[in-house]
C-alpha atoms as a PDB file:
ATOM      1  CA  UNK A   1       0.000   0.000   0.000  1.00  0.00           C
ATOM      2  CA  UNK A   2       1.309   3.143  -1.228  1.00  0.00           C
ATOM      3  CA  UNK A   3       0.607   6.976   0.347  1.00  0.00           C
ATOM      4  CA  UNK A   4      -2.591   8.452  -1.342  1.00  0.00           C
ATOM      5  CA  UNK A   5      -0.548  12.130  -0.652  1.00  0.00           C
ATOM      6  CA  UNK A   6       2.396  13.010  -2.032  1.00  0.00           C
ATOM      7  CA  UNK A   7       3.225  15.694   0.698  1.00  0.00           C
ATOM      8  CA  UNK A   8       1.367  16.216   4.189  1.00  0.00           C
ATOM      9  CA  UNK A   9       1.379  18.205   7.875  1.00  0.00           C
ATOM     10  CA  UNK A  10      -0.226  15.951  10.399  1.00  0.00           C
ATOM     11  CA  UNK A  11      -1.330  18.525  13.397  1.00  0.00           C
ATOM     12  CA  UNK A  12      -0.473  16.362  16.711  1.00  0.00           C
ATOM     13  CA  UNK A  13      -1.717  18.315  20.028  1.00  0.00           C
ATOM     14  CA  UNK A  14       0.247  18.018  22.520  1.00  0.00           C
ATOM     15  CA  UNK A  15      -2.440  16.571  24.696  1.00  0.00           C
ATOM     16  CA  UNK A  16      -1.794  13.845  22.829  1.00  0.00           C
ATOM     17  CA  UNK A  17       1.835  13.233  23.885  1.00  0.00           C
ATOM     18  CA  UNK A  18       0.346  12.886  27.716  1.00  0.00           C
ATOM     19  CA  UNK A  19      -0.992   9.246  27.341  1.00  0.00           C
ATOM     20  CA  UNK A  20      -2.577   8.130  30.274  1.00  0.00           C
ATOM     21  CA  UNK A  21      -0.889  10.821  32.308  1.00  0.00           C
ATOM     22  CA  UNK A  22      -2.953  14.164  33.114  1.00  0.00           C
ATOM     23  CA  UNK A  23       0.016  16.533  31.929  1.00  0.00           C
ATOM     24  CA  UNK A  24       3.802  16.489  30.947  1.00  0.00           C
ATOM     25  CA  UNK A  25       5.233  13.745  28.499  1.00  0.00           C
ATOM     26  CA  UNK A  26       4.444   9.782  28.396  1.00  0.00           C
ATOM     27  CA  UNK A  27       7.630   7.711  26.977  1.00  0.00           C
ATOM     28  CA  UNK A  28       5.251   5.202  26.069  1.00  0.00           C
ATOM     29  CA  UNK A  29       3.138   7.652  23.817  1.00  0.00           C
ATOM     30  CA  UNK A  30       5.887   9.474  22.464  1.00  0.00           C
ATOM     31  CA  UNK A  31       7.212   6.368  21.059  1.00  0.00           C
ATOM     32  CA  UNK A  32       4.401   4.974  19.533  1.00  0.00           C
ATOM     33  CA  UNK A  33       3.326   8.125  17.923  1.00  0.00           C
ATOM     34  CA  UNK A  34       6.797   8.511  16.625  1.00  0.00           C
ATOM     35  CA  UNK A  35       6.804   4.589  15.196  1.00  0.00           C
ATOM     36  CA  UNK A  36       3.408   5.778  13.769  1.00  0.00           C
ATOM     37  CA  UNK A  37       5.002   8.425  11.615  1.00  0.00           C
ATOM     38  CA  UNK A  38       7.951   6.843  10.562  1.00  0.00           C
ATOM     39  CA  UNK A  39       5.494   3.692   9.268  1.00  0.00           C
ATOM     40  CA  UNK A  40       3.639   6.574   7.669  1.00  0.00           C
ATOM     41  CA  UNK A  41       6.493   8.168   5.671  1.00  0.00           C
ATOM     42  CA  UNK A  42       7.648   4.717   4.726  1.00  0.00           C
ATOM     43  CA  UNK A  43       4.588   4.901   2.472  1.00  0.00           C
ATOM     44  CA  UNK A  44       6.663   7.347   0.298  1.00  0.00           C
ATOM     45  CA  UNK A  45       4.724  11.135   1.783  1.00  0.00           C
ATOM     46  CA  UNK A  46       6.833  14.101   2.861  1.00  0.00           C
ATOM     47  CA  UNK A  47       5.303  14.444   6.115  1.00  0.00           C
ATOM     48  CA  UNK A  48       5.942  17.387   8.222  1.00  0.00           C
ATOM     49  CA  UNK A  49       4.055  17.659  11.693  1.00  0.00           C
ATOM     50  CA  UNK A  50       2.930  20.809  13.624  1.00  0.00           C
ATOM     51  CA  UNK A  51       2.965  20.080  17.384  1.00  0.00           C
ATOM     52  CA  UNK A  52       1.026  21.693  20.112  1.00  0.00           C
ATOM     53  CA  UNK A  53       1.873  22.441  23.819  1.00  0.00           C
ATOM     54  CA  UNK A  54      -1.456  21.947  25.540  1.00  0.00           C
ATOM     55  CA  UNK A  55      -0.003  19.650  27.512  1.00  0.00           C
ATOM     56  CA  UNK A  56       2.050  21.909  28.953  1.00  0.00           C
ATOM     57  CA  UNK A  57       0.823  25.451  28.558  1.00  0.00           C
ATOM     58  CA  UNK A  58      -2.110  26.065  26.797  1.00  0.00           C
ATOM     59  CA  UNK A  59      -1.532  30.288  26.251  1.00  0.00           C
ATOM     60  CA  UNK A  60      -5.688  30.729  26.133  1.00  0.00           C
ATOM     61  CA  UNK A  61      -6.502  29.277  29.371  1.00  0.00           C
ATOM     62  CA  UNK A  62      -2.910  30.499  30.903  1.00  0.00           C
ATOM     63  CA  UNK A  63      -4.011  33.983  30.402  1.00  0.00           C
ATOM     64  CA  UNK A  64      -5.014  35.639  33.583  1.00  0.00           C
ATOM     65  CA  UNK A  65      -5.068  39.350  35.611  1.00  0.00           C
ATOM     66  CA  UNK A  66      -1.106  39.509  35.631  1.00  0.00           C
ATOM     67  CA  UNK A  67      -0.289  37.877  32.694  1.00  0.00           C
ATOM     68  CA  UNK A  68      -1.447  39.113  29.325  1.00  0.00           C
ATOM     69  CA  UNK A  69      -2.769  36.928  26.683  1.00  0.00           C
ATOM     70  CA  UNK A  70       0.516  37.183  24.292  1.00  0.00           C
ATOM     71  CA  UNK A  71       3.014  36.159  27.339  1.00  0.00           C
ATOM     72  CA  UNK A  72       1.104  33.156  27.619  1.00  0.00           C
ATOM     73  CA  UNK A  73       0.952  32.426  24.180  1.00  0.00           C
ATOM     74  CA  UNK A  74       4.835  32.995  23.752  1.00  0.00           C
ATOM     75  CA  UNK A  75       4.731  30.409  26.725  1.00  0.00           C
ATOM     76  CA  UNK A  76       2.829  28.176  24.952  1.00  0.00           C
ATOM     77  CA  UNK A  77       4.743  28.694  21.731  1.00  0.00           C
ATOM     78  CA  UNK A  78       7.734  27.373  23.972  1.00  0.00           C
ATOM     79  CA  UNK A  79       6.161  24.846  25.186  1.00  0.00           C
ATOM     80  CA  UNK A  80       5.604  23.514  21.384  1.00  0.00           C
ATOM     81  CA  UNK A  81       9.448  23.532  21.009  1.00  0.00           C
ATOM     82  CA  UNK A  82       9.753  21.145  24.405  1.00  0.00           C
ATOM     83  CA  UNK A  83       7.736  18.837  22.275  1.00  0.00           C
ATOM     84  CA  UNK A  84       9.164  18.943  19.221  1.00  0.00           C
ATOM     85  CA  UNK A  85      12.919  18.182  21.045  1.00  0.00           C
ATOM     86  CA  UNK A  86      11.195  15.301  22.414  1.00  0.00           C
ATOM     87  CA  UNK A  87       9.400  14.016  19.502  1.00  0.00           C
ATOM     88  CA  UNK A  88      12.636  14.571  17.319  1.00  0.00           C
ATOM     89  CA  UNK A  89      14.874  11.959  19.446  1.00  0.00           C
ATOM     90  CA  UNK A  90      11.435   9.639  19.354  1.00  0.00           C
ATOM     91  CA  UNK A  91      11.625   9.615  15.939  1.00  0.00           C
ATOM     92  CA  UNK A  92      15.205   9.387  15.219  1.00  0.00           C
ATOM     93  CA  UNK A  93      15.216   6.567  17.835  1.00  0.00           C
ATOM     94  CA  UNK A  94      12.675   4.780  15.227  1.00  0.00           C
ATOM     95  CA  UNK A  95      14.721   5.181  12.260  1.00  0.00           C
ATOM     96  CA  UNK A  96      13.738   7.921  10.385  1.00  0.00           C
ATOM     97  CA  UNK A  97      15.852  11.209   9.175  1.00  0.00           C
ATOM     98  CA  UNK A  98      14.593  14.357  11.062  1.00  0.00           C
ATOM     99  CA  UNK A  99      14.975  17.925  11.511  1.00  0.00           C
ATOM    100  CA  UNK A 100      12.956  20.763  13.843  1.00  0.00           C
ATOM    101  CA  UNK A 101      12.137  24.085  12.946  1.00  0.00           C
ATOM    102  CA  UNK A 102      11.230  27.020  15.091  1.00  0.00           C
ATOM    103  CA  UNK A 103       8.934  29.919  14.068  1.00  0.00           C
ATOM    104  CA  UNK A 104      10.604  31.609  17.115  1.00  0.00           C
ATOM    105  CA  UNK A 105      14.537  32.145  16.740  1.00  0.00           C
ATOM    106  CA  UNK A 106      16.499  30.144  19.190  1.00  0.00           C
ATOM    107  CA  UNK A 107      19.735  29.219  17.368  1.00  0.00           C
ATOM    108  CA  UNK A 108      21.684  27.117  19.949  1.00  0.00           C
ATOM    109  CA  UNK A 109      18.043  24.795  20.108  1.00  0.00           C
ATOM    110  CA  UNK A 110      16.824  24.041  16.688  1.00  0.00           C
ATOM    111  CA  UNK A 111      16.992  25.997  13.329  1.00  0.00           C
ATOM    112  CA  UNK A 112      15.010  29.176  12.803  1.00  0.00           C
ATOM    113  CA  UNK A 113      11.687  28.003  10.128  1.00  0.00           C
ATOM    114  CA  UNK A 114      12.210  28.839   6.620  1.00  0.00           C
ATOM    115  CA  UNK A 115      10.087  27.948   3.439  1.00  0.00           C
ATOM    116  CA  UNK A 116      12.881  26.983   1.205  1.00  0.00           C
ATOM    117  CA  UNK A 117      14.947  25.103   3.869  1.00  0.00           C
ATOM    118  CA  UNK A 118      11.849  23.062   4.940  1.00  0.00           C
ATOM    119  CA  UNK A 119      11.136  21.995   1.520  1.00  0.00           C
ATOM    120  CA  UNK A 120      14.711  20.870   0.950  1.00  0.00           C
ATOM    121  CA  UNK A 121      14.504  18.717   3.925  1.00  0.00           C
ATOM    122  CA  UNK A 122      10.603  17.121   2.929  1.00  0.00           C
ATOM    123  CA  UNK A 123      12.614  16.844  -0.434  1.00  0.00           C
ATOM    124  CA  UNK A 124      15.302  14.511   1.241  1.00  0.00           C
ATOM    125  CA  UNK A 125      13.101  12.508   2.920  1.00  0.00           C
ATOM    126  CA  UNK A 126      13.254  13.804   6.079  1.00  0.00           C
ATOM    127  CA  UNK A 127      10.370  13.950   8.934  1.00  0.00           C
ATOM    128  CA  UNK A 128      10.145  17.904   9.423  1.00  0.00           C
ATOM    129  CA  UNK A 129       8.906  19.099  13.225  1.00  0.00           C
ATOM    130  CA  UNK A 130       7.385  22.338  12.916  1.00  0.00           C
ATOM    131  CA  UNK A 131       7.129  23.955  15.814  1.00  0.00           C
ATOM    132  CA  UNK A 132       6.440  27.824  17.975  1.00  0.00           C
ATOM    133  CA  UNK A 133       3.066  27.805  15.663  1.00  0.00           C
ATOM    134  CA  UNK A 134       3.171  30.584  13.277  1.00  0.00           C
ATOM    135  CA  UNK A 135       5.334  32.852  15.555  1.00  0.00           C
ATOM    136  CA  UNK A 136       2.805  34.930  16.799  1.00  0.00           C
ATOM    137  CA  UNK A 137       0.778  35.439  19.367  1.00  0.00           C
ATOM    138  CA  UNK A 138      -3.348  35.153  19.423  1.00  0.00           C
ATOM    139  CA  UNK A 139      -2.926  31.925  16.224  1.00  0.00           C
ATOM    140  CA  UNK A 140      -3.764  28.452  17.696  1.00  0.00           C
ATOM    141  CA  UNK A 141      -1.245  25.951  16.367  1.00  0.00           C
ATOM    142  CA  UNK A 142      -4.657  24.719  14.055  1.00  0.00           C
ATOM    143  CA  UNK A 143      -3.955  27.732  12.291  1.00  0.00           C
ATOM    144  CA  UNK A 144      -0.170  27.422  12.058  1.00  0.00           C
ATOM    145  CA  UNK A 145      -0.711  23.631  10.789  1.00  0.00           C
ATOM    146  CA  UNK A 146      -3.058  24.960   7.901  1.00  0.00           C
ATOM    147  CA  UNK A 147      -0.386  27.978   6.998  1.00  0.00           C
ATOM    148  CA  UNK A 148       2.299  25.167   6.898  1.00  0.00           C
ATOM    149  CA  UNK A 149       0.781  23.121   5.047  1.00  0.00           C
ATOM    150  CA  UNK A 150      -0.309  26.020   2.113  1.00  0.00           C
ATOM    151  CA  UNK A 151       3.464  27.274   2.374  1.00  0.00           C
ATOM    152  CA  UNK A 152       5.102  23.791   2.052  1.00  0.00           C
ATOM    153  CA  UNK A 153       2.559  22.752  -1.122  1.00  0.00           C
ATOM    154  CA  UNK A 154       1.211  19.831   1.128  1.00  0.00           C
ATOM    155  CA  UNK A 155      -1.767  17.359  -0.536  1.00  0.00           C
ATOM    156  CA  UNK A 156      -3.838  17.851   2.724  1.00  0.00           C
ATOM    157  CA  UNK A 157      -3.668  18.856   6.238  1.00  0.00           C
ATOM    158  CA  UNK A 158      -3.973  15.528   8.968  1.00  0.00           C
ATOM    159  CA  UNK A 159      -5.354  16.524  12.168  1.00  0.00           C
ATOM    160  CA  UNK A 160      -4.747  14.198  14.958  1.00  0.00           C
ATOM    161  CA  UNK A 161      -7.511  13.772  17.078  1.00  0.00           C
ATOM    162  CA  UNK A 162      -8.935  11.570  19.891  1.00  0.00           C
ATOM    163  CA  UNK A 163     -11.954  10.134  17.862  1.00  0.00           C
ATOM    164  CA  UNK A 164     -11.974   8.673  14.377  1.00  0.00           C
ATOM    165  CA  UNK A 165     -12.897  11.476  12.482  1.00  0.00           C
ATOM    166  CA  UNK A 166     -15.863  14.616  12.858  1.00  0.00           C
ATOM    167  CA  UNK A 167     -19.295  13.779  14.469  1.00  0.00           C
ATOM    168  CA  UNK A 168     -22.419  15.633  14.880  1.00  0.00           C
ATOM    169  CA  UNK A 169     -22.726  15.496  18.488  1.00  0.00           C
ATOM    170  CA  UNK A 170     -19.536  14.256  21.577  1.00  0.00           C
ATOM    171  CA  UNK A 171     -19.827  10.553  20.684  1.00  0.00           C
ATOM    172  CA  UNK A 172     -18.358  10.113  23.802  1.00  0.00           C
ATOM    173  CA  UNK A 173     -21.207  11.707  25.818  1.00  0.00           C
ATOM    174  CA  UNK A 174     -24.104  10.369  22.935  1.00  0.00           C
ATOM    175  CA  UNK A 175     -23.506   6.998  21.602  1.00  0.00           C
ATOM    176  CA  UNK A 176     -25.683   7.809  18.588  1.00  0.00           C
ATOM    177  CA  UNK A 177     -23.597  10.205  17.381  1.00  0.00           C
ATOM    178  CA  UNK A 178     -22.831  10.355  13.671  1.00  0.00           C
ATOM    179  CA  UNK A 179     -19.424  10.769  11.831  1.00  0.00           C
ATOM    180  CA  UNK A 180     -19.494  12.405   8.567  1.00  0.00           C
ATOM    181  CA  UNK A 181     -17.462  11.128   5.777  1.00  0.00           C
ATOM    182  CA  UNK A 182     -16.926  14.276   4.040  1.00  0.00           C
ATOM    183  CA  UNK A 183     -17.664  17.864   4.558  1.00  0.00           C
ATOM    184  CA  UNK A 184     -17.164  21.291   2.766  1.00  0.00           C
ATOM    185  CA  UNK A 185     -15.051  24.083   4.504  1.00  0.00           C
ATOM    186  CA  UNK A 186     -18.213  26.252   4.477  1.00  0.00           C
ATOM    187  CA  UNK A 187     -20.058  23.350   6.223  1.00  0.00           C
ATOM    188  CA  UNK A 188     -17.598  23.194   9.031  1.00  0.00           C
ATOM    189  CA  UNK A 189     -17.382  26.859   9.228  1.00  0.00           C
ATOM    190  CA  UNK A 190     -21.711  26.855   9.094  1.00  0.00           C
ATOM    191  CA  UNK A 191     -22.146  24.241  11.920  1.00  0.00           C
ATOM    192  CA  UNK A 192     -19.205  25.354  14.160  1.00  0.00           C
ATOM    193  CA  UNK A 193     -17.839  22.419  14.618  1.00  0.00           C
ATOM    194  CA  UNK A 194     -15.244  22.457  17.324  1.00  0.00           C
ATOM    195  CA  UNK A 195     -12.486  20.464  16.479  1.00  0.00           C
ATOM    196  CA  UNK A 196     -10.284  23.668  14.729  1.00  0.00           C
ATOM    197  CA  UNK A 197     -11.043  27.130  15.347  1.00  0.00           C
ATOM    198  CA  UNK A 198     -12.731  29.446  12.705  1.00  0.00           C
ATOM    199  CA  UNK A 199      -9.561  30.885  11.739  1.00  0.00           C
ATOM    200  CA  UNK A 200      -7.944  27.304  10.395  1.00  0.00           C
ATOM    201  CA  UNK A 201     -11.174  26.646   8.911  1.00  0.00           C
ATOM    202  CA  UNK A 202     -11.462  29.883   6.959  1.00  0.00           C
ATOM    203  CA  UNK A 203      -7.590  29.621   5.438  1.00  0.00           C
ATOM    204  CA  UNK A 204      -7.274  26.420   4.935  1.00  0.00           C
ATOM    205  CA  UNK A 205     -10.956  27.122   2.927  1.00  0.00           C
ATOM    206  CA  UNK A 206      -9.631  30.411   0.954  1.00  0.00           C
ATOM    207  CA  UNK A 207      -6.483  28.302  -0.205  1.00  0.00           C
ATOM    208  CA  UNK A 208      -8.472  24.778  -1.073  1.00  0.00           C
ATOM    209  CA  UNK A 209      -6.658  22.915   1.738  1.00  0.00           C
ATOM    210  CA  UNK A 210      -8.566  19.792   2.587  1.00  0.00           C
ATOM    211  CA  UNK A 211      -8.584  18.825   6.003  1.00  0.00           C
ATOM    212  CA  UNK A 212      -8.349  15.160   7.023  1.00  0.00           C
ATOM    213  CA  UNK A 213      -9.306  14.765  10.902  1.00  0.00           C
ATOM    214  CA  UNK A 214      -8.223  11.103  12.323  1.00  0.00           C
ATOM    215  CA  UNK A 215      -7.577   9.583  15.201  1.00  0.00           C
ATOM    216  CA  UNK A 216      -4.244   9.447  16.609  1.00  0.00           C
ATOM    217  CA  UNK A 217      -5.352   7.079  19.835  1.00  0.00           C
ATOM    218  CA  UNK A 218      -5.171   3.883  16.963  1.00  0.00           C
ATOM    219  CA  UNK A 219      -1.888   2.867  16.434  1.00  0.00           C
ATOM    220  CA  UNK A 220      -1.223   2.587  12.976  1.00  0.00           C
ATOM    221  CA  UNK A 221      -3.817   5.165  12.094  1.00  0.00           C
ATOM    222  CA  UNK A 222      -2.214   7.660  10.498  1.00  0.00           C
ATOM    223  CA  UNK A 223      -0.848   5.091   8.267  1.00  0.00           C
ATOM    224  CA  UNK A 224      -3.960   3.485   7.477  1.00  0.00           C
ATOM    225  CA  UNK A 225      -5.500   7.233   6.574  1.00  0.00           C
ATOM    226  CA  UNK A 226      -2.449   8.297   4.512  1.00  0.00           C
ATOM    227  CA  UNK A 227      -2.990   4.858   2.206  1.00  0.00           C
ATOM    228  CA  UNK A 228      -6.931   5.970   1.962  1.00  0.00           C
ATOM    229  CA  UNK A 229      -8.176   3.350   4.170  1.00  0.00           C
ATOM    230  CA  UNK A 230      -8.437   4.153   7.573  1.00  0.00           C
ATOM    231  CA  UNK A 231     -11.741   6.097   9.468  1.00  0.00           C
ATOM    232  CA  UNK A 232     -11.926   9.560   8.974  1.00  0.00           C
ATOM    233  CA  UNK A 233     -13.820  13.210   7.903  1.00  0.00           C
ATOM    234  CA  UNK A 234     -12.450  14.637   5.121  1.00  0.00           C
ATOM    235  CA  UNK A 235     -13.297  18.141   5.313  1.00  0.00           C
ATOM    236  CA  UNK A 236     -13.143  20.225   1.633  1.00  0.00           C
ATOM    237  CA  UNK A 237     -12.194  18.380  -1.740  1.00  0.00           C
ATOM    238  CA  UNK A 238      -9.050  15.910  -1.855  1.00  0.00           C
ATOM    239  CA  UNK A 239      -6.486  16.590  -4.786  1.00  0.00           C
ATOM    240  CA  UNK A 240      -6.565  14.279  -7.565  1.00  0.00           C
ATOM    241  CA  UNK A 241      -4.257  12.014  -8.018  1.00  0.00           C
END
């Protein structure tokens, strides 16, 4: 089975990285994830991945009195690049070529993001770590996966999630909840649907990026969607191949 994409950025949230833990990094997690992408890129996709830091700062609900809403996104922007470090060895530890980028300049950590060098690196095979979201504050990292994935030429954006796809109501509170197959960007936009903020929806919708939400709680998931088989929503119209 070969990838359906030629080039993709798989959003993973940094809740995700916590496993069964209720905050910080699980080993456990961190591995499989990173044996999940290297499986996927041995499908022949570029994959970059934009990480999150919820599960260490979350810059929204870190906001407070005494500290302003851009401090706590700059924390949560560092917080990304604590991930990224980790899920770099992870992967490397799997066997896979990889290189981080910052959107926030830090020399003696990772490299500074730039357009051209990222696309060499896709272009060599290499697993690209995005992370510090798009820089600035007041952008969730959704929105910083969907810029990525416009500025590198991706197929689609992946968004990692913790249910197999979009649904119509919390299927874990209503067990008759049902997933849609496909939707249009102005659908998602229409019914509010929570799982990226108006802002990704609306670029990623003014630059024809389909969205692709999965789950990344299935090992061998993101696999399985990048070779068109696994569960998912596909949100806007897939490329043709």
């Amino acid at each position: 089975m070969g990838a359906a994409f030629r080039r993709v950025i798989v959003k993973v949230s940094g809740e995700a990285l916590t496993g069964p833990d209720p905050f910080g990094l699980h080993q456990g997690t961190l591995s499989r994830i990173a044996s999940d992408i290297v499986a996927a890129r041995a499908l022949g996709a570029a994959i970059g991945v934009v990480i999150g830091g919820g599960n260490i700062v979350r810059g929204a609900e870190a906001a407070n009195a005494s500290l302003s809403r851009p401090s706590a996104d700059t924390m949560g922007m560092l917080a990304t690049v604590i991930n990224a470090i980790a899920l770099e060895s992870a992967i490397a530890a799997a066997g896979a070529p990889v290189r981080t980028f910052s959107a926030l300049a830090m020399p003696s950590v990772c490299e500074q993001f730039s357009r051209q060098r990222a696309l060499k690196e896709l272009d060599e095979g290499r697993v690209v770590l995005l992370a510090a979201g798009t820089g600035n504050p007041l952008f969730t990292t959704d929105t910083a996966a969907v810029l990525r994935a416009v500025e590198l030429h991706c197929d689609a954006m992946m968004k990692a999630t913790n249910v197999d796809g979009v649904y119509d109501a919390d299927p874990k509170q209503n067990p008759k909840a049902t997933r849609y197959e496909r939707l249009t960007h102005d659908e998602a936009l229409a019914r509010d649907l929570k799982v990226m903020d108006a802002t990704a929806f609306a670029l990623a919708r003014e630059n024809r990026m389909p969205i692709i939400v999965f789950s990344i709680r299935e090992p061998g998931s993101l696999a399985a969607v990048l070779g068109g088989k696994g569960r998912s929503t596909v949100v806007g119209a897939l490329p043709v191949p």
